[in-house]
N, C-alpha and C. Protein backbone atom coordinates (compact mmCIF):
# COMPACT_ATOMS: atom_id res chain seq x y z
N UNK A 1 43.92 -110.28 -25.98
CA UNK A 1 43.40 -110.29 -24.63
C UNK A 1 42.39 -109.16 -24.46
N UNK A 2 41.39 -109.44 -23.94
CA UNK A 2 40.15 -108.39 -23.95
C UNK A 2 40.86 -107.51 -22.09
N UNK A 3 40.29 -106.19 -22.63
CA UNK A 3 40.60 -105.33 -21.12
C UNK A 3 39.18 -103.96 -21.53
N UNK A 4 39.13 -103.61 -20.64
CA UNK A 4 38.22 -102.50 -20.22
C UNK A 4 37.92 -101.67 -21.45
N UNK A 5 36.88 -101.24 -21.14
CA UNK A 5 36.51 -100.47 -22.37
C UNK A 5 37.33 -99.00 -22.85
N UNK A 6 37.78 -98.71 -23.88
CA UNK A 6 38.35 -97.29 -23.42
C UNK A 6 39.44 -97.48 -23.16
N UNK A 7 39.64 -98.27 -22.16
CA UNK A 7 41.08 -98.33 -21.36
C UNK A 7 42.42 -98.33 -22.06
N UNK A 8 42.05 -99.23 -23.55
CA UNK A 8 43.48 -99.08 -24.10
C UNK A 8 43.88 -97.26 -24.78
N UNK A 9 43.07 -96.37 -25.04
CA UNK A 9 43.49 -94.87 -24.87
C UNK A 9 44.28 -94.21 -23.50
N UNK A 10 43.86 -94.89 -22.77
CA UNK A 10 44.58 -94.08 -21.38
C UNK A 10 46.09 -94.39 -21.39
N UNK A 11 47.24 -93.57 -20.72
CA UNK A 11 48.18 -93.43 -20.74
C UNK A 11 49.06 -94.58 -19.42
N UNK A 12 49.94 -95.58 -19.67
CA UNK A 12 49.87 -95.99 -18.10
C UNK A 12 51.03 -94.84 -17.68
N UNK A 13 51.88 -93.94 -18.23
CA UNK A 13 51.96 -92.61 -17.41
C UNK A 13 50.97 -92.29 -16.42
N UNK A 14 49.95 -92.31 -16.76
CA UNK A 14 49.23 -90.93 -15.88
C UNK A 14 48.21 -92.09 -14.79
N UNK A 15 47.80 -93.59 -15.41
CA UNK A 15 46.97 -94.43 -14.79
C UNK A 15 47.88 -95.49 -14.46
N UNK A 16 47.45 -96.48 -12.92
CA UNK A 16 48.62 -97.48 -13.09
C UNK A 16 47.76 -98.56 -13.98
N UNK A 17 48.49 -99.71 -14.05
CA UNK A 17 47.98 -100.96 -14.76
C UNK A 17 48.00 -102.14 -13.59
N UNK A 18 47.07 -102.67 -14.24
CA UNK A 18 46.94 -103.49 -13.02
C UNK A 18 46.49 -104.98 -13.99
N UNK A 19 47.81 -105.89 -13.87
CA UNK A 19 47.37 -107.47 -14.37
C UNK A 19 46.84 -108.45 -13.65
N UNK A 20 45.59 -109.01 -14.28
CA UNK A 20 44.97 -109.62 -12.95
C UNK A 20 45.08 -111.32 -13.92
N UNK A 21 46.27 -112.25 -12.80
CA UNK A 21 45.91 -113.33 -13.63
C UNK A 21 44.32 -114.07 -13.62
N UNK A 22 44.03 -114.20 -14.94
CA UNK A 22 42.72 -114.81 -15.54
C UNK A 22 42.96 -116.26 -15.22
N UNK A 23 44.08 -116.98 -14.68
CA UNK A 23 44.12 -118.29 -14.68
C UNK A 23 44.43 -118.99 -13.55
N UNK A 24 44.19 -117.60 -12.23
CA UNK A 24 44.60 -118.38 -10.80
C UNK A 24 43.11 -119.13 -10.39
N UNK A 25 43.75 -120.33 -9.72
CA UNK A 25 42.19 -120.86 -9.39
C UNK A 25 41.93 -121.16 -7.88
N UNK A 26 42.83 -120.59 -7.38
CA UNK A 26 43.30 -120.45 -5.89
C UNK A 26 43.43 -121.77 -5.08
N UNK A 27 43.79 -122.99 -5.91
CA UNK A 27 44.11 -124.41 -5.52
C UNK A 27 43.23 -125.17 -6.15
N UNK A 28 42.27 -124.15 -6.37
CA UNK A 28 40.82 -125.45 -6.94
C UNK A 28 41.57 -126.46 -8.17
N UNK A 29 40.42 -127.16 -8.49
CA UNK A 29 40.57 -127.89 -9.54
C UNK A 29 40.24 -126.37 -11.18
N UNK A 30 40.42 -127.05 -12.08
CA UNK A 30 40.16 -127.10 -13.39
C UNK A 30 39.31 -126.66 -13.86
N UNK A 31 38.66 -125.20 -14.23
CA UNK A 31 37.55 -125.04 -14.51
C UNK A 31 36.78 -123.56 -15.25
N UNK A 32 36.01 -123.96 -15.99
CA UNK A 32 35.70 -122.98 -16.90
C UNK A 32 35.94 -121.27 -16.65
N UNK A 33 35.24 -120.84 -15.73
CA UNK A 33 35.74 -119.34 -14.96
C UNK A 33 35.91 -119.98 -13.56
N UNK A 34 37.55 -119.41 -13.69
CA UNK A 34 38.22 -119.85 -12.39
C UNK A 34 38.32 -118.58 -11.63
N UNK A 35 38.14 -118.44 -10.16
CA UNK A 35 38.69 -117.37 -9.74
C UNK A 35 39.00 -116.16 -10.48
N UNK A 36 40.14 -116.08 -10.99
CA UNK A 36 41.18 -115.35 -11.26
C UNK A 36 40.26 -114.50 -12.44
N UNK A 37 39.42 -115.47 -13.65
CA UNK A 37 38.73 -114.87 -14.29
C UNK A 37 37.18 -114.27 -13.83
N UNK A 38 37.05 -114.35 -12.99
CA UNK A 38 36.05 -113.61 -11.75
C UNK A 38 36.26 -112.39 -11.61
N UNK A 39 37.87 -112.46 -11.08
CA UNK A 39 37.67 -111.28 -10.60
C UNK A 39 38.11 -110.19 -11.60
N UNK A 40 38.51 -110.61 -12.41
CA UNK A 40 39.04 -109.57 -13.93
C UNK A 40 37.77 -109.42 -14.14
N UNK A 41 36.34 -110.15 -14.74
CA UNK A 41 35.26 -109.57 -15.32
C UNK A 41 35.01 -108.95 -14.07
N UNK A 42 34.95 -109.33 -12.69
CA UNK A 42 34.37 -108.00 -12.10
C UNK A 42 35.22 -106.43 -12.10
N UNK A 43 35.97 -106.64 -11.87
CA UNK A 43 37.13 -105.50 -12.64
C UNK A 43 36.64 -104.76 -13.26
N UNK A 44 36.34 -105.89 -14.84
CA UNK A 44 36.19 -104.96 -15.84
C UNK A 44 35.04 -104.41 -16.03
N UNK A 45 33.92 -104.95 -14.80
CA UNK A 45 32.46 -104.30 -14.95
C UNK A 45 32.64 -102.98 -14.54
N UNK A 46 33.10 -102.87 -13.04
CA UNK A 46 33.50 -101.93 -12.16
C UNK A 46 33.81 -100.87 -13.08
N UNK A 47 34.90 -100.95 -13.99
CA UNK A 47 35.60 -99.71 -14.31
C UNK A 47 34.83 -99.23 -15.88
N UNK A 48 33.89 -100.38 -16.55
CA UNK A 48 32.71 -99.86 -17.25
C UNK A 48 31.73 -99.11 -16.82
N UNK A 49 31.33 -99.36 -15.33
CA UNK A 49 30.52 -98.79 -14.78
C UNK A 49 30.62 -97.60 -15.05
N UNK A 50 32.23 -97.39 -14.14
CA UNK A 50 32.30 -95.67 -13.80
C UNK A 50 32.48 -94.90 -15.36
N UNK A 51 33.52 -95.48 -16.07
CA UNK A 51 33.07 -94.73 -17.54
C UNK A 51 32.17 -94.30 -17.59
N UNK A 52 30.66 -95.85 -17.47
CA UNK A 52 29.37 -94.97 -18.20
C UNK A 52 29.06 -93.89 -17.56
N UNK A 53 29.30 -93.42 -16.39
CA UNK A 53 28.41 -92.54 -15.36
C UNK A 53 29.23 -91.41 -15.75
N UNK A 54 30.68 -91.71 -16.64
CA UNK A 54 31.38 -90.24 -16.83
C UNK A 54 32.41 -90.33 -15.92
N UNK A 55 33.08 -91.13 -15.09
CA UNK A 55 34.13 -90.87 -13.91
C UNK A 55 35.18 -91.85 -14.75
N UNK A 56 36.50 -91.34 -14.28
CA UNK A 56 37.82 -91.85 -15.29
C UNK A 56 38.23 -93.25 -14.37
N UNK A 57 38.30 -94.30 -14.91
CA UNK A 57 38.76 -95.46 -14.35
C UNK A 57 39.77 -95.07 -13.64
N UNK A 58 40.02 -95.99 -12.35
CA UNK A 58 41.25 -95.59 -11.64
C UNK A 58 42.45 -96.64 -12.56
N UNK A 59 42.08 -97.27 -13.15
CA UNK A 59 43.31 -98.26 -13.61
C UNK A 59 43.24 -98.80 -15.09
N UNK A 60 43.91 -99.01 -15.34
CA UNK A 60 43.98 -100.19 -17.47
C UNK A 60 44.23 -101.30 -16.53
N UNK A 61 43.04 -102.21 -17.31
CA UNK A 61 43.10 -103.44 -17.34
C UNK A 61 43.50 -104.33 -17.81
N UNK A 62 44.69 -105.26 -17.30
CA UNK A 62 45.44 -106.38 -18.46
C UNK A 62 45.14 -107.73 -17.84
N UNK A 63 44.48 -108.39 -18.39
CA UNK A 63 44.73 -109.70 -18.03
C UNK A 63 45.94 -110.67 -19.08
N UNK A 64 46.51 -111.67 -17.70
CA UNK A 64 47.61 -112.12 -17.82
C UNK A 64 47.17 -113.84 -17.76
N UNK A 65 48.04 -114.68 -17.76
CA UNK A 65 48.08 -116.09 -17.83
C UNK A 65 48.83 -116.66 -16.48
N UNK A 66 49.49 -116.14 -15.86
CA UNK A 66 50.20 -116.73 -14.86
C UNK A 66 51.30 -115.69 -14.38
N UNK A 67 51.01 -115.72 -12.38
CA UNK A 67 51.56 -114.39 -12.01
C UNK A 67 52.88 -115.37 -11.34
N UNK A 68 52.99 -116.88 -11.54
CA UNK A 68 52.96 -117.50 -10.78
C UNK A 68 53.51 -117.95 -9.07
N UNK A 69 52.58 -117.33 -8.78
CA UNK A 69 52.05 -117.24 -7.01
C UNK A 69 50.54 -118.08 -7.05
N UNK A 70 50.68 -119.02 -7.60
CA UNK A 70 49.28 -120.11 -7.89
C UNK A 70 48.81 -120.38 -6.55
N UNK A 71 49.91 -120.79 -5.52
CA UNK A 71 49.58 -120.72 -3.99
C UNK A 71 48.89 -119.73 -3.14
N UNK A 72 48.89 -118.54 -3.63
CA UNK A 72 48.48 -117.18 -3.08
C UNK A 72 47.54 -116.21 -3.97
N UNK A 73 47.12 -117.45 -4.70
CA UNK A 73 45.72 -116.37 -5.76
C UNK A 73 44.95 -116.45 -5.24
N UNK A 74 44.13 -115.33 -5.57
CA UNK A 74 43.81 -114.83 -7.22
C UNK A 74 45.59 -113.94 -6.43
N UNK A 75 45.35 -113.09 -8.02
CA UNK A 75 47.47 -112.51 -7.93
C UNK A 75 46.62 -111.59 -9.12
N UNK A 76 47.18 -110.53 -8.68
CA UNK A 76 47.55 -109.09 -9.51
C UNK A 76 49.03 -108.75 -9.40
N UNK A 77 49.11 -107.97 -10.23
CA UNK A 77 50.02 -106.84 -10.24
C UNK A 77 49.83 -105.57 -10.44
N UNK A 78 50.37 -104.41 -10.09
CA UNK A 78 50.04 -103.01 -10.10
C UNK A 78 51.22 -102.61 -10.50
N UNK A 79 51.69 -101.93 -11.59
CA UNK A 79 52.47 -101.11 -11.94
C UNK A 79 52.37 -99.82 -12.39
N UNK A 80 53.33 -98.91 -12.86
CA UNK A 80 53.48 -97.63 -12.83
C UNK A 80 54.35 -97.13 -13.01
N UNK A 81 55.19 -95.98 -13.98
CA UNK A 81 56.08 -95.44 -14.23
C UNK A 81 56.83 -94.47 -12.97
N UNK A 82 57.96 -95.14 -12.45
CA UNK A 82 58.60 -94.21 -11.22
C UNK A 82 57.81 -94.84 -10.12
N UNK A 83 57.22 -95.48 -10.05
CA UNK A 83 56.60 -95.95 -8.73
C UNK A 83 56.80 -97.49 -8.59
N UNK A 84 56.44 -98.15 -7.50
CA UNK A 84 57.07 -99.52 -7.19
C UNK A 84 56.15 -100.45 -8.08
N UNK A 85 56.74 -101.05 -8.21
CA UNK A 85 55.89 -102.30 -8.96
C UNK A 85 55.20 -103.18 -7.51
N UNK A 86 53.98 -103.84 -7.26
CA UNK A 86 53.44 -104.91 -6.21
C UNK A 86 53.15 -105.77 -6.81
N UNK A 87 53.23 -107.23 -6.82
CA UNK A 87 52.54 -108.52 -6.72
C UNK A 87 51.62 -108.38 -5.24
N UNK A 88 50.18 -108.55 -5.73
CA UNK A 88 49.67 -108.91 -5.04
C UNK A 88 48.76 -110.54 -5.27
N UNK A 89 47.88 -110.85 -3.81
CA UNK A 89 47.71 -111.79 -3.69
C UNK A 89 46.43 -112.19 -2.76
N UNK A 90 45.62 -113.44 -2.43
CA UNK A 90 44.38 -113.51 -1.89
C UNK A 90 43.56 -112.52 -2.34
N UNK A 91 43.62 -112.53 -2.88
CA UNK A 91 42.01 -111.67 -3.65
C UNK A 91 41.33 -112.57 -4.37
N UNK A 92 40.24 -111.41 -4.86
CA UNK A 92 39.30 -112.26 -5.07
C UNK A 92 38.12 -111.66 -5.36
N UNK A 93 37.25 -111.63 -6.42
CA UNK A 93 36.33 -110.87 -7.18
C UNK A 93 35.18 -110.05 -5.75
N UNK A 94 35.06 -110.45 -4.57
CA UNK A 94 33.93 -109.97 -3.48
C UNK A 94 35.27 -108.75 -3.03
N UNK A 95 36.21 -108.77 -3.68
CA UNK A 95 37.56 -107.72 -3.19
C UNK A 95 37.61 -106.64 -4.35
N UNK A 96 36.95 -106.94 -5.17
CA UNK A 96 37.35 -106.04 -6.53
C UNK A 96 37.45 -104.34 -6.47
N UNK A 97 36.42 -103.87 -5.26
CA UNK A 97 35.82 -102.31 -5.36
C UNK A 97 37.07 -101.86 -4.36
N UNK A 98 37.58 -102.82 -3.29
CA UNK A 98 38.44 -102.46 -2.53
C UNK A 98 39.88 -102.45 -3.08
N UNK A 99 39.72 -103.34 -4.07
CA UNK A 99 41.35 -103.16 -4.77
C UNK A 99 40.73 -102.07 -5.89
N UNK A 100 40.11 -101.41 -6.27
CA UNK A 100 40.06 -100.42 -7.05
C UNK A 100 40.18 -98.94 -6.33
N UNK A 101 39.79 -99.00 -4.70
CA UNK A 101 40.28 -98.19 -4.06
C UNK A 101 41.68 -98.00 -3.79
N UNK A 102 42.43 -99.02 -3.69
CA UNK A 102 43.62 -98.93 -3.46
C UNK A 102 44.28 -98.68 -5.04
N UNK A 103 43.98 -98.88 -5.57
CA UNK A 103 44.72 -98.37 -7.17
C UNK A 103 44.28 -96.84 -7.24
N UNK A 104 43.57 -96.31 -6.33
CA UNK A 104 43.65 -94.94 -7.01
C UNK A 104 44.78 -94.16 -5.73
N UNK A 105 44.56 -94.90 -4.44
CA UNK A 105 45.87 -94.32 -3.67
C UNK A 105 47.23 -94.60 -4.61
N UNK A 106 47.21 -95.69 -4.62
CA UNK A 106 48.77 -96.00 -5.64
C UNK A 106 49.04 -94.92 -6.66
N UNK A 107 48.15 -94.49 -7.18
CA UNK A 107 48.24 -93.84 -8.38
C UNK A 107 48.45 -92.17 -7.71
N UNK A 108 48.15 -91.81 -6.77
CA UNK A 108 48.37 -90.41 -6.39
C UNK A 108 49.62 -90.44 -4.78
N UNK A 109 49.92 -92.02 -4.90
CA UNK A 109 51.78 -91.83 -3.88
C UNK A 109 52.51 -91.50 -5.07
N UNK A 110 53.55 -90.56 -4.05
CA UNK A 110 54.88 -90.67 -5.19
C UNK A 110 55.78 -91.86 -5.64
N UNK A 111 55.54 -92.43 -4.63
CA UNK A 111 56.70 -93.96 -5.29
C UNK A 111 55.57 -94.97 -5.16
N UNK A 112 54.81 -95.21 -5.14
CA UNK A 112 53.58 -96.35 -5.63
C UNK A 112 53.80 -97.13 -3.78
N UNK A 113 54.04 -96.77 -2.89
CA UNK A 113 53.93 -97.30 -1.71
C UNK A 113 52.33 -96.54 -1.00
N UNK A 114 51.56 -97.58 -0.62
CA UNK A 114 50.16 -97.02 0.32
C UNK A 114 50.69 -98.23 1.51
N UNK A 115 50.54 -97.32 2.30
CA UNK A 115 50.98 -97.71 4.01
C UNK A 115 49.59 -98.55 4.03
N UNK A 116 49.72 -100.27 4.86
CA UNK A 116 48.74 -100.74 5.34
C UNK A 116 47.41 -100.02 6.04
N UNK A 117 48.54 -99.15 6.80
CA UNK A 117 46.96 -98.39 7.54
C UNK A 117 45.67 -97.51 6.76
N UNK A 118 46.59 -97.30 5.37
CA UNK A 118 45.60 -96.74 4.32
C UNK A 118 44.83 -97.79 3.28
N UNK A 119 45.50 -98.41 3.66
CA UNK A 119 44.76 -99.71 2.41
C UNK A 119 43.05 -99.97 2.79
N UNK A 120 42.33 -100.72 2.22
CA UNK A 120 41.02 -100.98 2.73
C UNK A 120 41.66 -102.49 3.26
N UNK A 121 40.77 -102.41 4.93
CA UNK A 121 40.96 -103.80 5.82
C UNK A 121 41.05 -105.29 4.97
N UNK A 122 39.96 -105.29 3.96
CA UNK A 122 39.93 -106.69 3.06
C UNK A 122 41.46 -106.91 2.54
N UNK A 123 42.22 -105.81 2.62
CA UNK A 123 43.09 -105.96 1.68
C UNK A 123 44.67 -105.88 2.48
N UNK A 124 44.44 -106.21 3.60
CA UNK A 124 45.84 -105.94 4.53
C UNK A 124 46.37 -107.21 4.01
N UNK A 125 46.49 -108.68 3.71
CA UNK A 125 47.25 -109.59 3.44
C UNK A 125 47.71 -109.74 1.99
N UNK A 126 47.30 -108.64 1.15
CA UNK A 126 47.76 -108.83 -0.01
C UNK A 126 49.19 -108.87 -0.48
N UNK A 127 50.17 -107.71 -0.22
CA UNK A 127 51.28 -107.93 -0.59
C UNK A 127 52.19 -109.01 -0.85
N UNK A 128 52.72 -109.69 -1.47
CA UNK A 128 53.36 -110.99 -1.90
C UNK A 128 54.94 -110.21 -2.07
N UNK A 129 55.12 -109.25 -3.00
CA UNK A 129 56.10 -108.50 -3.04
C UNK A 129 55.95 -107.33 -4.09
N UNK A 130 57.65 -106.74 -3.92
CA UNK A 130 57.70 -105.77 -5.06
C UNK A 130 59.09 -105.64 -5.93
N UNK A 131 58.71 -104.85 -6.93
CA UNK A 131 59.61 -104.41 -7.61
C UNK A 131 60.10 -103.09 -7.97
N UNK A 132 61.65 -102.73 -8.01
CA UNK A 132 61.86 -101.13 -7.77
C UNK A 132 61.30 -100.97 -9.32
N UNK A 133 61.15 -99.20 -9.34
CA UNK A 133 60.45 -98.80 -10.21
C UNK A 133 61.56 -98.74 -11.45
N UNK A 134 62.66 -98.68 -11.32
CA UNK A 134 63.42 -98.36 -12.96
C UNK A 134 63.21 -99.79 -13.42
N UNK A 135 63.09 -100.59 -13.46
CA UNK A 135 62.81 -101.92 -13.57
C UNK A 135 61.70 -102.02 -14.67
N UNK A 136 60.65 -101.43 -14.56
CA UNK A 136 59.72 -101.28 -15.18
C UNK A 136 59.77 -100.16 -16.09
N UNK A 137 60.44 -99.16 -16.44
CA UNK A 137 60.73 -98.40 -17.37
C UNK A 137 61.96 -99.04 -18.60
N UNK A 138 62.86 -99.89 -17.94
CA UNK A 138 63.46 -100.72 -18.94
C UNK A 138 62.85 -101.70 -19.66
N UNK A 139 61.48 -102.43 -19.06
CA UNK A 139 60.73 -103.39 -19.70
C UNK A 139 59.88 -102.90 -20.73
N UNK A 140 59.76 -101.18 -20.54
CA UNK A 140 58.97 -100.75 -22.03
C UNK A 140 59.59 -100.82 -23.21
N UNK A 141 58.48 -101.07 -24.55
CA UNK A 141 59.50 -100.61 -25.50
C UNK A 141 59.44 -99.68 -26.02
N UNK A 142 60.34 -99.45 -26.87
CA UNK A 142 60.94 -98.36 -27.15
C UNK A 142 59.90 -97.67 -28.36
């Protein structure tokens, strides 16, 4: 699976990760770049960008196959060691800079919670759900 440049050196200790399914098509039909893979290459431009200019990505990029919330794509996830796991949802590549803002709040809460009122406006209907954080420290391996 291709992800950001660089990105596989970074620690997801210290950065969260963020899986963006490549295969939501947000109801559409069938089709070569669907949604979902929209908004991962814009993603992954975004966080090439800031590399080149010298600024540290706010996130590692994973693309995934199915978040399945097919009803509520495009669908990410944001995870993080000690912090909450989110499914998110309705997004969508014209959302990409605003969910990269919100991955760098996530990344500097202590438990991976950013209060709606801090989120960027595009992005108040995202939440779908979450997951507690030891959850995700048992899914590493060893």
């Amino acid at each position: 699976m291709a992800e950001a440049s660089d990105s596989s050196q970074k620690s997801p200790q210290n950065h969260p990760v963020l899986h963006v399914c490549v295969t939501c098509r947000r109801g559409g039909p069938a089709m070569d770049q669907p949604p979902g893979a929209q908004l991962y290459a814009r993603l992954q431009a975004l966080v090439q960008e800031a590399e080149t200019i010298g600024q540290e990505a706010p996130v590692l990029l994973r693309e995934v196959q199915c978040l399945a919330a097919c009803d509520r794509g495009c669908t990410a996830a944001i995870a993080m060691p000690e912090r909450w796991t989110w499914l998110l949802g309705h997004l969508g590549a014209e959302k990409a800079e605003d969910i990269l803002a919100y991955a760098q709040l996530y990344a500097k809460s202590a438990r991976g919670t950013v209060m709606p009122s801090r989120r960027p406006a595009s992005l108040s209907n995202m939440v779908l759900g979450r997951v507690p954080a030891q959850l995700y420290d048992e899914q590493e391996p060893s």
